[in-house]
N, C-alpha and C. Protein backbone atom coordinates (compact mmCIF):
# COMPACT_ATOMS: atom_id res chain seq x y z
N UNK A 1 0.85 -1.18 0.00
CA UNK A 1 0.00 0.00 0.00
C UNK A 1 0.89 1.24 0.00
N UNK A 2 0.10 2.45 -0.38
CA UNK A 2 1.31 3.68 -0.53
C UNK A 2 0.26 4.50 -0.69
N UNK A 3 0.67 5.81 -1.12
CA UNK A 3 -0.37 6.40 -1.30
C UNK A 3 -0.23 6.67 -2.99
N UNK A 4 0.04 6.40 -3.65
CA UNK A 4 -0.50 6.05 -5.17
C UNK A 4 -1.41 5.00 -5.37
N UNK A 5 -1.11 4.31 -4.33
CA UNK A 5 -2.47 2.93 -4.40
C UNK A 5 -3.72 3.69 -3.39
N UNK A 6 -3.86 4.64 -2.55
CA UNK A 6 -4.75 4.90 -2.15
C UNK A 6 -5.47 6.02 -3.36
N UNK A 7 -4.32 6.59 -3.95
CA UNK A 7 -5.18 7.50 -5.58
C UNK A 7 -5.73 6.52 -6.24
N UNK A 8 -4.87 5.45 -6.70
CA UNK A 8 -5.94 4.68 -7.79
C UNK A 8 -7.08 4.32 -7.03
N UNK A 9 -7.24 4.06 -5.91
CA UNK A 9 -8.44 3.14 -5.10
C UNK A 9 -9.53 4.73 -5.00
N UNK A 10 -8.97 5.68 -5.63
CA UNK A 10 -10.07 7.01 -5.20
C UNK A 10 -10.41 7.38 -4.00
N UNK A 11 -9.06 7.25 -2.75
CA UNK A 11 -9.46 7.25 -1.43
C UNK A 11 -8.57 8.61 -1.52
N UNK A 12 -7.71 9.33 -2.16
CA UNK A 12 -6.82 10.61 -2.17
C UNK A 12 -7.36 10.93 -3.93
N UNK A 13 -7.25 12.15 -4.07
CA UNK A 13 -7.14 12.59 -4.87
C UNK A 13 -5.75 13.85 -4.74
N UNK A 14 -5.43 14.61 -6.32
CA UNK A 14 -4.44 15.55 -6.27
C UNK A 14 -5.20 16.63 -5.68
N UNK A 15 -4.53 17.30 -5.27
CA UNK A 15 -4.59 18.95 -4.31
C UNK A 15 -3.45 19.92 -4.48
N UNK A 16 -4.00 20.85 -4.79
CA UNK A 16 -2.48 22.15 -5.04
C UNK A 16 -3.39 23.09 -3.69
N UNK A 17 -2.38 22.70 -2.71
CA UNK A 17 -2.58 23.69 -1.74
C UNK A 17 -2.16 24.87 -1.81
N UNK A 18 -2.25 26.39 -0.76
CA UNK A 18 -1.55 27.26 -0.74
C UNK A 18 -2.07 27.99 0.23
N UNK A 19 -0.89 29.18 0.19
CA UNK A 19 -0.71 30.02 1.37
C UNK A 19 -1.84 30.15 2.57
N UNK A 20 -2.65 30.40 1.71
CA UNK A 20 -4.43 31.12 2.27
C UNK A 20 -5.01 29.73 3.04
N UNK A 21 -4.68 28.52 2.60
CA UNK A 21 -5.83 27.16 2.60
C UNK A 21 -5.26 27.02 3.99
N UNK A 22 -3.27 27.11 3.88
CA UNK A 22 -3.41 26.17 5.21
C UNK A 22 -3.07 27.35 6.34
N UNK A 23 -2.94 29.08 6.04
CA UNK A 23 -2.95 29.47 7.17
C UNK A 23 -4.62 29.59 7.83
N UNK A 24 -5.72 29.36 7.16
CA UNK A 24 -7.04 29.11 7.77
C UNK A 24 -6.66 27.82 8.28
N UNK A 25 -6.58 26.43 8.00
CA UNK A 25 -6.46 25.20 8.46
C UNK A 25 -5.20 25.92 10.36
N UNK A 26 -4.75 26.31 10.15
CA UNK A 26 -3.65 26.90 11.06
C UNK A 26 -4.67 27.30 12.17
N UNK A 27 -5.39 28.40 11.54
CA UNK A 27 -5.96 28.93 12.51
C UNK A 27 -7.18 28.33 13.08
N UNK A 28 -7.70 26.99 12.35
CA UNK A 28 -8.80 26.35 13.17
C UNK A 28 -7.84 25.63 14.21
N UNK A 29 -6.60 25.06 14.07
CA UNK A 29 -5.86 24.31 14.95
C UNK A 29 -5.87 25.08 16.00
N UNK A 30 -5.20 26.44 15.55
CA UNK A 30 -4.83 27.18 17.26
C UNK A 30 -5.78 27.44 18.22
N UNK A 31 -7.39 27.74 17.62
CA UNK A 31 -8.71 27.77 18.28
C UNK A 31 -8.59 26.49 18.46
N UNK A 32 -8.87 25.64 18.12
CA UNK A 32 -9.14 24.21 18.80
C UNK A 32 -8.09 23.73 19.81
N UNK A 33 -7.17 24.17 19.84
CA UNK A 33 -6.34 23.94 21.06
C UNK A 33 -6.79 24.63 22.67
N UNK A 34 -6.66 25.82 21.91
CA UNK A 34 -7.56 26.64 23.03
C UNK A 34 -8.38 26.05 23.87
N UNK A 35 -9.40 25.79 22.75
CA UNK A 35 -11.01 25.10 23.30
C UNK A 35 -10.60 23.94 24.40
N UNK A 36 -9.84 23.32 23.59
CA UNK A 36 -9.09 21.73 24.64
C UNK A 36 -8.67 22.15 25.71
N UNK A 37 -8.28 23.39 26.12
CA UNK A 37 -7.47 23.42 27.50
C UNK A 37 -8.44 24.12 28.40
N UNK A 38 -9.98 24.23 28.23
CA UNK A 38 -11.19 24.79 28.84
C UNK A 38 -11.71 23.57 29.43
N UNK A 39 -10.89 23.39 31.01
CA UNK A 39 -11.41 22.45 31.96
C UNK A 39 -12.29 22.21 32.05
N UNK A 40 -13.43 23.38 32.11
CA UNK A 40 -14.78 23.27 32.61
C UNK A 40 -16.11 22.59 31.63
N UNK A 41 -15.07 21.99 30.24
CA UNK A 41 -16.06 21.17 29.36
C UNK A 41 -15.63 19.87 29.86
N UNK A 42 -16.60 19.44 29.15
CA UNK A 42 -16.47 17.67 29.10
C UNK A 42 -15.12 16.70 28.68
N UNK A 43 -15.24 15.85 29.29
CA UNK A 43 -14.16 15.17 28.63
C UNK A 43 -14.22 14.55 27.31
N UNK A 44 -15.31 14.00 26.85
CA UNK A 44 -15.72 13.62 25.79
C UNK A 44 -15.23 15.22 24.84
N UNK A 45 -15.57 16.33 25.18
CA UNK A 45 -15.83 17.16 24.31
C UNK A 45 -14.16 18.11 24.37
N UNK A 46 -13.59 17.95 25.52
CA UNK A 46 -12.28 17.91 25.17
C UNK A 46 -11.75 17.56 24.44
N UNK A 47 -11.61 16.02 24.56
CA UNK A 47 -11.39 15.00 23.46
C UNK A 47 -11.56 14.91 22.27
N UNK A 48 -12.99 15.22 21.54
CA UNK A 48 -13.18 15.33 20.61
C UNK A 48 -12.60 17.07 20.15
N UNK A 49 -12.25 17.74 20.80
CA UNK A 49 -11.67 19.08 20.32
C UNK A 49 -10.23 18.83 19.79
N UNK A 50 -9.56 18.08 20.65
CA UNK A 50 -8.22 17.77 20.70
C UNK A 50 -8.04 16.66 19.50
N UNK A 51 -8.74 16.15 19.34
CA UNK A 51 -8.64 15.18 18.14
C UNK A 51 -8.59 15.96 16.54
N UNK A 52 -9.33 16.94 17.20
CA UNK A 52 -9.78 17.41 15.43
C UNK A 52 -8.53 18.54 15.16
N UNK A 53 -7.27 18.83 16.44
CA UNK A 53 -6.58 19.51 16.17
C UNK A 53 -5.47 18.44 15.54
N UNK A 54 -5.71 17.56 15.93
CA UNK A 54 -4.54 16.63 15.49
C UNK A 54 -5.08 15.94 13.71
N UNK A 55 -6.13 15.62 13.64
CA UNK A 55 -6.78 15.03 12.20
C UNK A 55 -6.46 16.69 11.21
N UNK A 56 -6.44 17.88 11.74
CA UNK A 56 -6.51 18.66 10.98
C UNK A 56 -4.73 19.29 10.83
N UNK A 57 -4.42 18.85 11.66
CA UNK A 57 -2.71 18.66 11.54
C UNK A 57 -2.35 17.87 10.59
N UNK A 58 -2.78 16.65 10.23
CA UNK A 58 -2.30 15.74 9.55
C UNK A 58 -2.96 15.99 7.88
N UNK A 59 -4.06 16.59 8.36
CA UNK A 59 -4.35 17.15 7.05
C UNK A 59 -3.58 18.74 5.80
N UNK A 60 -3.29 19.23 7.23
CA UNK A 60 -2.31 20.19 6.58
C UNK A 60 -1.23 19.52 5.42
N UNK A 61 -0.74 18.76 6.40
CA UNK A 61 0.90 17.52 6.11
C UNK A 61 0.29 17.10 5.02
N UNK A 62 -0.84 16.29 4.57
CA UNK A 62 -1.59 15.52 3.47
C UNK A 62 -1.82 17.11 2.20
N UNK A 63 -2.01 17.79 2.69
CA UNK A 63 -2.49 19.30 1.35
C UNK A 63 -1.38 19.80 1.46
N UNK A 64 0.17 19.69 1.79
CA UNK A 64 1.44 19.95 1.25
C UNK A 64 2.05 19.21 0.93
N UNK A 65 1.54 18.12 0.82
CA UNK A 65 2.06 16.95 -0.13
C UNK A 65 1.23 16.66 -1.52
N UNK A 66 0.21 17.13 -1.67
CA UNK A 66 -0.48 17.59 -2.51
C UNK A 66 -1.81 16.39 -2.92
N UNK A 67 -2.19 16.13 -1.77
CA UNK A 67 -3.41 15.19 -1.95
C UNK A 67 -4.56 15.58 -0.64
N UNK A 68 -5.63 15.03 -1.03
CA UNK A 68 -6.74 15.43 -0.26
C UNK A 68 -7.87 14.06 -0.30
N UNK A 69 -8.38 13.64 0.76
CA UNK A 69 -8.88 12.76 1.13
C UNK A 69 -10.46 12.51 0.24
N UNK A 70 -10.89 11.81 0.07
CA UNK A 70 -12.54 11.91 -0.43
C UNK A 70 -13.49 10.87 0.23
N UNK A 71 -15.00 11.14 0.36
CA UNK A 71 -15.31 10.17 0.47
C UNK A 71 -15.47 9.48 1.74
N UNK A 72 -16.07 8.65 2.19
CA UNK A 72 -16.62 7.94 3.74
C UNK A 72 -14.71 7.63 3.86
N UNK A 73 -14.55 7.62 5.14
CA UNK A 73 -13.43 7.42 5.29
C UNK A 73 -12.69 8.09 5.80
N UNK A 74 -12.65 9.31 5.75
CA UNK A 74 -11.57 10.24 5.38
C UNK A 74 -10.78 10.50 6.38
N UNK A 75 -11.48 9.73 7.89
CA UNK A 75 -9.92 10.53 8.95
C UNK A 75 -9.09 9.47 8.90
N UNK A 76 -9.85 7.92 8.81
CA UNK A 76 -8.71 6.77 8.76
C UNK A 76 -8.19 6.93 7.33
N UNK A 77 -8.33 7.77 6.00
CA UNK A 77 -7.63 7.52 5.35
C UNK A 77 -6.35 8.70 5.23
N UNK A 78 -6.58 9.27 6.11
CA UNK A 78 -5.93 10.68 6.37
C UNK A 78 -4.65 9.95 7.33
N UNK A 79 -4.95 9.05 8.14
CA UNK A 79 -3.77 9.18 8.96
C UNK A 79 -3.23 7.73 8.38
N UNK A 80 -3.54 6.83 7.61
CA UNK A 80 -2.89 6.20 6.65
C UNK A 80 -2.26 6.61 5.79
N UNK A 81 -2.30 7.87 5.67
CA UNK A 81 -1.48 8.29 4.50
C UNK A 81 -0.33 8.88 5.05
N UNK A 82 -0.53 9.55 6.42
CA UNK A 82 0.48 10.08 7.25
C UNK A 82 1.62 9.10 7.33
N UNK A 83 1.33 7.83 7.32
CA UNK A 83 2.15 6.93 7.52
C UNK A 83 3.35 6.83 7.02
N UNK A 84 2.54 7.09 4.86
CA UNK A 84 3.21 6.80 4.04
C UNK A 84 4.59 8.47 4.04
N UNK A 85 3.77 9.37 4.70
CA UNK A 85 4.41 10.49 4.30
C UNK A 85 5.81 10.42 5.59
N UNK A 86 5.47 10.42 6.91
CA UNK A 86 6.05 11.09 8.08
C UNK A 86 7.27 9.45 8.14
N UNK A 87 6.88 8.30 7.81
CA UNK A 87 7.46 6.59 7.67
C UNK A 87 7.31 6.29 9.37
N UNK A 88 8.09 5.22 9.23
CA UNK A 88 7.76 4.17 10.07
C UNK A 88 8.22 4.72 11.45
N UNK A 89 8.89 5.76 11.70
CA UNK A 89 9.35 6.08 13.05
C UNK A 89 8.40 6.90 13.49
N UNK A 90 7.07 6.85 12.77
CA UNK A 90 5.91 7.56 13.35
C UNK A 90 4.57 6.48 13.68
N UNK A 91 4.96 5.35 12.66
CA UNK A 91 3.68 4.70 13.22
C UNK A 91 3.12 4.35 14.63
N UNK A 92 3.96 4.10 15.48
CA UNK A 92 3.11 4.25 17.01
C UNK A 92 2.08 4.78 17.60
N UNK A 93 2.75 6.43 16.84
CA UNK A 93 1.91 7.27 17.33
C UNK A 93 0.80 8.11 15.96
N UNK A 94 1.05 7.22 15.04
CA UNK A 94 -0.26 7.52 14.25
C UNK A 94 -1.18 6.23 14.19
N UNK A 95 -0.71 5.38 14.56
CA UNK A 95 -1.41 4.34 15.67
C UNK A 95 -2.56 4.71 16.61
N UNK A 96 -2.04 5.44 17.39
CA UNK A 96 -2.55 5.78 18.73
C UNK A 96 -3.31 6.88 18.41
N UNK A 97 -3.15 7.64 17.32
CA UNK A 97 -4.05 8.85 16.47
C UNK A 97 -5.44 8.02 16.01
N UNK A 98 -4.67 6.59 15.01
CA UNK A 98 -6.24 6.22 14.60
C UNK A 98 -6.86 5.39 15.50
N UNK A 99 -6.45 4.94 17.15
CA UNK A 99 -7.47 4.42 18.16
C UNK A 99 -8.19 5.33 18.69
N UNK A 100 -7.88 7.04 18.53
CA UNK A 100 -8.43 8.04 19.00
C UNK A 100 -9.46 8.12 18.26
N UNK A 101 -9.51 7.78 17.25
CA UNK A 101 -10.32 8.40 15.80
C UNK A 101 -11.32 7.25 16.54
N UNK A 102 -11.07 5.87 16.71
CA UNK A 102 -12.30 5.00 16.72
C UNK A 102 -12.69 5.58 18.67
N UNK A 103 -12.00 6.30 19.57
CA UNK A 103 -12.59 6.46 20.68
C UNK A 103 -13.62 7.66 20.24
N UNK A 104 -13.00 8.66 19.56
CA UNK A 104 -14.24 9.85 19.20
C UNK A 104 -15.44 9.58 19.07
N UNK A 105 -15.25 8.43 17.83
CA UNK A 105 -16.32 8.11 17.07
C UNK A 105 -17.31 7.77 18.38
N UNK A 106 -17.05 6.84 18.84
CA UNK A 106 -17.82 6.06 20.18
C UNK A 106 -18.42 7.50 21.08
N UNK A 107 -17.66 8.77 21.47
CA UNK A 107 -18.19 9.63 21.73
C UNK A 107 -18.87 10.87 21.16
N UNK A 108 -18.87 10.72 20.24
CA UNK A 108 -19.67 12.01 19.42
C UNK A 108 -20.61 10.81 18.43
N UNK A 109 -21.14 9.89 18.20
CA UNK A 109 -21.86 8.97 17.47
C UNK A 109 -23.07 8.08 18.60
N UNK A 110 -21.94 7.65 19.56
CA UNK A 110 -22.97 6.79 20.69
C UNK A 110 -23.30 6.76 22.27
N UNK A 111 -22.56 7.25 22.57
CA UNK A 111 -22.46 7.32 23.91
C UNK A 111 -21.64 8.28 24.53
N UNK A 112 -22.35 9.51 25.64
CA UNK A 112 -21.42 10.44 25.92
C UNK A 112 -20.86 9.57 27.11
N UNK A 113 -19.94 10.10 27.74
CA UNK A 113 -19.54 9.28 29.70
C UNK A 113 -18.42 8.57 28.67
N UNK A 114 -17.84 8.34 27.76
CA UNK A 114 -17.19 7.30 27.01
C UNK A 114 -15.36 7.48 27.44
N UNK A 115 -15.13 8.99 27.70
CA UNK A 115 -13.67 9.69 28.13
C UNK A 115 -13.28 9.72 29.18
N UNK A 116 -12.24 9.22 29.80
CA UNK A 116 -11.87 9.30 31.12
C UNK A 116 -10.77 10.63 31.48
N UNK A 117 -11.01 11.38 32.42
CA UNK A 117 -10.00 12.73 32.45
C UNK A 117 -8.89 12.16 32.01
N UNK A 118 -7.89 11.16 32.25
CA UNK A 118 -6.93 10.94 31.92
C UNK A 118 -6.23 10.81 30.61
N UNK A 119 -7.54 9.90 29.84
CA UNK A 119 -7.60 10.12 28.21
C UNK A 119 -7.64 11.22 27.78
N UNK A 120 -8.77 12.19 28.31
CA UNK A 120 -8.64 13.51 27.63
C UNK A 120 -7.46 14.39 27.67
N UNK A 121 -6.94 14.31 28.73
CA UNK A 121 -5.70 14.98 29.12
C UNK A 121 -4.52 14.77 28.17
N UNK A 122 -4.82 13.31 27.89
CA UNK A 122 -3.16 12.75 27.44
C UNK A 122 -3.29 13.65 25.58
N UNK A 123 -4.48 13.24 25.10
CA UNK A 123 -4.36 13.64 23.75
C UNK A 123 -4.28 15.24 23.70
N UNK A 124 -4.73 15.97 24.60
CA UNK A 124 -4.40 17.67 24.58
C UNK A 124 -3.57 17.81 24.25
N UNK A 125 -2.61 17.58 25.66
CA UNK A 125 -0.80 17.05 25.50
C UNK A 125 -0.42 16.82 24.16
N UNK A 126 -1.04 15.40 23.64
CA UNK A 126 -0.03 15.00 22.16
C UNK A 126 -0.92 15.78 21.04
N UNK A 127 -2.11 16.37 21.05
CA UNK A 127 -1.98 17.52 20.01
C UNK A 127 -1.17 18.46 19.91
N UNK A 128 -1.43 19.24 21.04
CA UNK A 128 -0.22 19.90 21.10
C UNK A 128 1.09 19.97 20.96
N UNK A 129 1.47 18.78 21.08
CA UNK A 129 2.94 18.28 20.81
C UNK A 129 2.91 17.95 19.21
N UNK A 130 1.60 17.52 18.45
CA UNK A 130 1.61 17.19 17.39
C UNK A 130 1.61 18.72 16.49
N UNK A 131 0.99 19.48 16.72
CA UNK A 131 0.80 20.97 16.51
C UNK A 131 2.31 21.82 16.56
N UNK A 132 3.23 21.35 17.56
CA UNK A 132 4.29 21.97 17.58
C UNK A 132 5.52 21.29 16.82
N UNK A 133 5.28 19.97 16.00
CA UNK A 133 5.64 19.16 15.24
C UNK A 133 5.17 19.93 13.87
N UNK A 134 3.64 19.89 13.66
CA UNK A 134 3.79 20.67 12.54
C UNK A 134 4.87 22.02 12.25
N UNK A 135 4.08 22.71 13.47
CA UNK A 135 5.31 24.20 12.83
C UNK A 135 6.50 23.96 12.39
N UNK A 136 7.23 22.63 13.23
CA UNK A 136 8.74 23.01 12.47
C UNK A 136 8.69 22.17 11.07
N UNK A 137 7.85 20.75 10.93
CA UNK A 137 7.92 20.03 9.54
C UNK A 137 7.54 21.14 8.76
N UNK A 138 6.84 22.32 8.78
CA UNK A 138 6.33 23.52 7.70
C UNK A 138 7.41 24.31 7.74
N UNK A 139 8.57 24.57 8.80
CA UNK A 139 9.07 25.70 8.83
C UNK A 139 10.24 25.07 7.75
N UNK A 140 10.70 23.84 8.11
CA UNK A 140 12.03 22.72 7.50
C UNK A 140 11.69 22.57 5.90
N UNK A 141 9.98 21.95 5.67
CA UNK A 141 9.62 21.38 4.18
C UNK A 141 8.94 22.66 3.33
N UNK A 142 8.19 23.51 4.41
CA UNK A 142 6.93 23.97 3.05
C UNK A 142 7.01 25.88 4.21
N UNK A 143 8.07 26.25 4.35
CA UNK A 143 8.32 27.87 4.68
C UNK A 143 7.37 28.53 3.98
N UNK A 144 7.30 28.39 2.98
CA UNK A 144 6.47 29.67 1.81
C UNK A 144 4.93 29.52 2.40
N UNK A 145 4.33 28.74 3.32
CA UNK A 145 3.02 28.48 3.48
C UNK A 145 3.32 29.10 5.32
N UNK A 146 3.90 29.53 5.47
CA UNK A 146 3.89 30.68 6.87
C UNK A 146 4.04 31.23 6.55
């Protein structure tokens, strides 16, 4: 698998990103971080804040590489592709990105009570850490888009 086999399968298509696309994508991250560190919500809704800073991180990384997701699917095919892009000294923790993706789901689809403070806590943390990963992979690969 690669991500030329996820184009032919019509799970990526091409994308010419730029300046404008991902400093908005930027700025939903930095609000959604925010939101995540507002104790006084839910954990579920922490969680699901903190997730979408990290799925929309990885989506940046995916629209400067010049593809874009389509179609039912799209956060597990988003961080499958991360795989192919960031390699193997990341899968752990894009691993642990797509068990988040199936804990969200369980809380924003079926059942709230689903997040434990500790869970919520930990992914704030690794958005954030994932968020401060982006800035420098943009500052090192793709400068002209800050």
């Amino acid at each position: 698998m690669s991500l030329k086999d996820l184009l032919n399968q019509g799970k990526l298509k091409p994308h010419k990103t730029n300046k404008e696309e991902i400093k908005m994508l930027l700025q939903l991250i930095n609000r959604d971080i925010q939101d995540a560190l507002i104790e006084t919500l839910s954990e579920d809704r922490r969680f699901a804040i903190a997730y979408n800073v990290i799925l929309q991180s990885a989506t940046v990384i995916l629209y400067c590489k010049g593809y874009k997701t389509t179609g039912t699917g799209h956060h597990y095919t988003t961080f499958l592709s991360l795989k192919f892009i960031l390699g193997k000294n990341y899968y752990a923790l894009i691993n642990y990105f797509n068990d988040c993706r199936a804990k969200r789901n369980l809380t924003d689809y079926i059942s709230a009570g689903q997040i434990s403070e500790k869970e919520a806590n930990e992914i704030v943390d690794e958005a954030k850490k994932f968020h401060e990963f982006l800035i420098s992979w943009l500052k090192k690969n793709y400068p002209n888009y800050l």
